[in-house]
Protein backbone atom coordinates (compact mmCIF):
# COMPACT_ATOMS: atom_id res chain seq x y z
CA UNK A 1 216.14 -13.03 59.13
CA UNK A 2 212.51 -13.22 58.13
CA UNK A 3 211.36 -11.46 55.75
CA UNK A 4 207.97 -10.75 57.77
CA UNK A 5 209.89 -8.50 60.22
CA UNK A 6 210.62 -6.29 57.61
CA UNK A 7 207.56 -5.42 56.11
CA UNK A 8 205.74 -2.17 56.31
CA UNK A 9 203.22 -2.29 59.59
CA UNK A 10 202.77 -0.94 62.85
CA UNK A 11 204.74 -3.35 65.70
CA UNK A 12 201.11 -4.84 67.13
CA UNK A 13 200.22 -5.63 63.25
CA UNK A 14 203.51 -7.42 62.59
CA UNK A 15 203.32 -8.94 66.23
CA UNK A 16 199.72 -10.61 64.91
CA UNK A 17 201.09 -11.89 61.58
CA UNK A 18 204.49 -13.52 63.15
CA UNK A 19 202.39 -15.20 65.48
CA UNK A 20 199.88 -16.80 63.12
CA UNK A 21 202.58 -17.69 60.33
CA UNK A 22 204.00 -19.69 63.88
CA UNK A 23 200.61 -20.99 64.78
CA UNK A 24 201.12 -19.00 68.24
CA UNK A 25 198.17 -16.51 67.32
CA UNK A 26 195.03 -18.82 68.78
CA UNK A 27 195.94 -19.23 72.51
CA UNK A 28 196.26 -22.84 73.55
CA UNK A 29 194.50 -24.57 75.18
CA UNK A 30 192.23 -23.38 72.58
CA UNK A 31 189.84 -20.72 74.02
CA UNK A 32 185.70 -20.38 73.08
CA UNK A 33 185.31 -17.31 70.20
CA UNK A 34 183.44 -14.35 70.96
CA UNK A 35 180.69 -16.24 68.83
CA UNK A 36 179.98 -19.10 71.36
CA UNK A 37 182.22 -21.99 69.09
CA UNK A 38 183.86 -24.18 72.11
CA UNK A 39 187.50 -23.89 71.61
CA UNK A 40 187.86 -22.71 67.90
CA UNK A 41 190.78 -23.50 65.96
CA UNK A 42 192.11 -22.59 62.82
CA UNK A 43 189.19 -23.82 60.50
CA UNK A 44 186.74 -21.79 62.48
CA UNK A 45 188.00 -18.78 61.52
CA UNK A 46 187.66 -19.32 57.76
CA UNK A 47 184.47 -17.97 58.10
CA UNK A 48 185.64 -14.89 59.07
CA UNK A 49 188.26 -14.09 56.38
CA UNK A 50 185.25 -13.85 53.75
CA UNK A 51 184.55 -10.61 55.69
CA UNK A 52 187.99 -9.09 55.05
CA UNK A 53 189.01 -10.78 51.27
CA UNK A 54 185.23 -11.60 50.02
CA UNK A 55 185.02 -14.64 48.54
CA UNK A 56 188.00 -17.12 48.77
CA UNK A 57 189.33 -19.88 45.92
CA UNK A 58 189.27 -22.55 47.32
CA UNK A 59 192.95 -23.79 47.67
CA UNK A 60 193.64 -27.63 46.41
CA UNK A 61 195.83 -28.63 49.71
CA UNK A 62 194.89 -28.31 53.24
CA UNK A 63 196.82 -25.05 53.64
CA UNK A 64 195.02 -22.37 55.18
CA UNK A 65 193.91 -19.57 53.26
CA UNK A 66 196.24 -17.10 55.41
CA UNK A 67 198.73 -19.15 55.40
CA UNK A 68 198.30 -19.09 51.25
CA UNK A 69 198.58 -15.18 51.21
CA UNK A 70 201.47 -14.87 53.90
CA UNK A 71 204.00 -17.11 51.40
CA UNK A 72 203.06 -15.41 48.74
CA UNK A 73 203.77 -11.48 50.05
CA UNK A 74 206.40 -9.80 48.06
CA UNK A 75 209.43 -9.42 50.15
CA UNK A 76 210.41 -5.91 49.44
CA UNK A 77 208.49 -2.99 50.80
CA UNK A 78 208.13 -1.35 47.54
CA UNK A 79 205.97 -4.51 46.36
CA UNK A 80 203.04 -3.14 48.86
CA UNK A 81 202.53 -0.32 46.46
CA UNK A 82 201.67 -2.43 43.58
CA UNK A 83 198.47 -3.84 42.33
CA UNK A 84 196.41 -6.34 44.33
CA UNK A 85 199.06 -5.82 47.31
CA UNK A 86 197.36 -2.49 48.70
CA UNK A 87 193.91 -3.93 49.50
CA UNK A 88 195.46 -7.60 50.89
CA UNK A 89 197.90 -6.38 52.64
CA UNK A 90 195.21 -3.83 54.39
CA UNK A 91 192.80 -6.97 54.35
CA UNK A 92 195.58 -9.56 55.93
CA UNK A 93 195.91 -6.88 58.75
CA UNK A 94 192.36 -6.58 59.43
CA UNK A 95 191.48 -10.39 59.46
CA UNK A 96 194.25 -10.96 61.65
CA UNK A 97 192.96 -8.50 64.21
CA UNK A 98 189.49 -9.59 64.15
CA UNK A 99 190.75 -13.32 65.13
CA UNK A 100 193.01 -11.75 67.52
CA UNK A 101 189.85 -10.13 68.80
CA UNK A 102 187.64 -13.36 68.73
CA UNK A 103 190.19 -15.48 69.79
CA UNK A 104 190.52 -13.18 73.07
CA UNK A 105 186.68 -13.06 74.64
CA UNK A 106 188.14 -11.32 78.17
CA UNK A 107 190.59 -8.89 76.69
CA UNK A 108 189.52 -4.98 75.38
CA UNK A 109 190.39 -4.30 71.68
């Protein structure tokens, strides 16, 4: 089982993050964001994560920052109650909603 299904968040939270970690989150074909970018993919949304985690290292591979954080979240509930954990796990939720919300011009959020 994957250890993503049992970490602490509400169902719609958890829904968001098993669907990006199987690149099922951006709807394909790809749709325009909210911001006017013709069919943004992955790479567009970078922008947006600087919102929710200020300013990013930049990672030596061509991994994707989100993808960086989900591989590295402690598998154990307790480890969301330690250290730099409480603000990224709050921050991974958040990011992942606002691209859920960009990603989805015609739906309410």
């Amino acid at each position: 089982i994957d250890p993503i299904l049992h970490l602490p968040a509400f169902s719609r939270d958890r829904h968001r993050l098993v669907k990006w970690h199987m690149h099922w989150l951006l709807s394909y074909p790809l749709k325009n964001c909210r911001c006017g970018t013709i069919a943004a993919n992955r790479e567009h949304y970078k922008k947006y994560l600087n919102r929710a985690f200020g300013n990013l290292p930049t990672l030596s591979t061509k991994l994707q920052p989100l993808d960086f954080i989900n591989n590295r979240l402690p598998r154990f509930e307790i480890g969301f109650s330690l250290g730099r954990w409480k603000k990224t796990w709050s921050s991974l939720n958040n990011a992942l909603r606002e691209i859920d919300r960009l990603n989805h011009p015609d739906d309410d959020f």
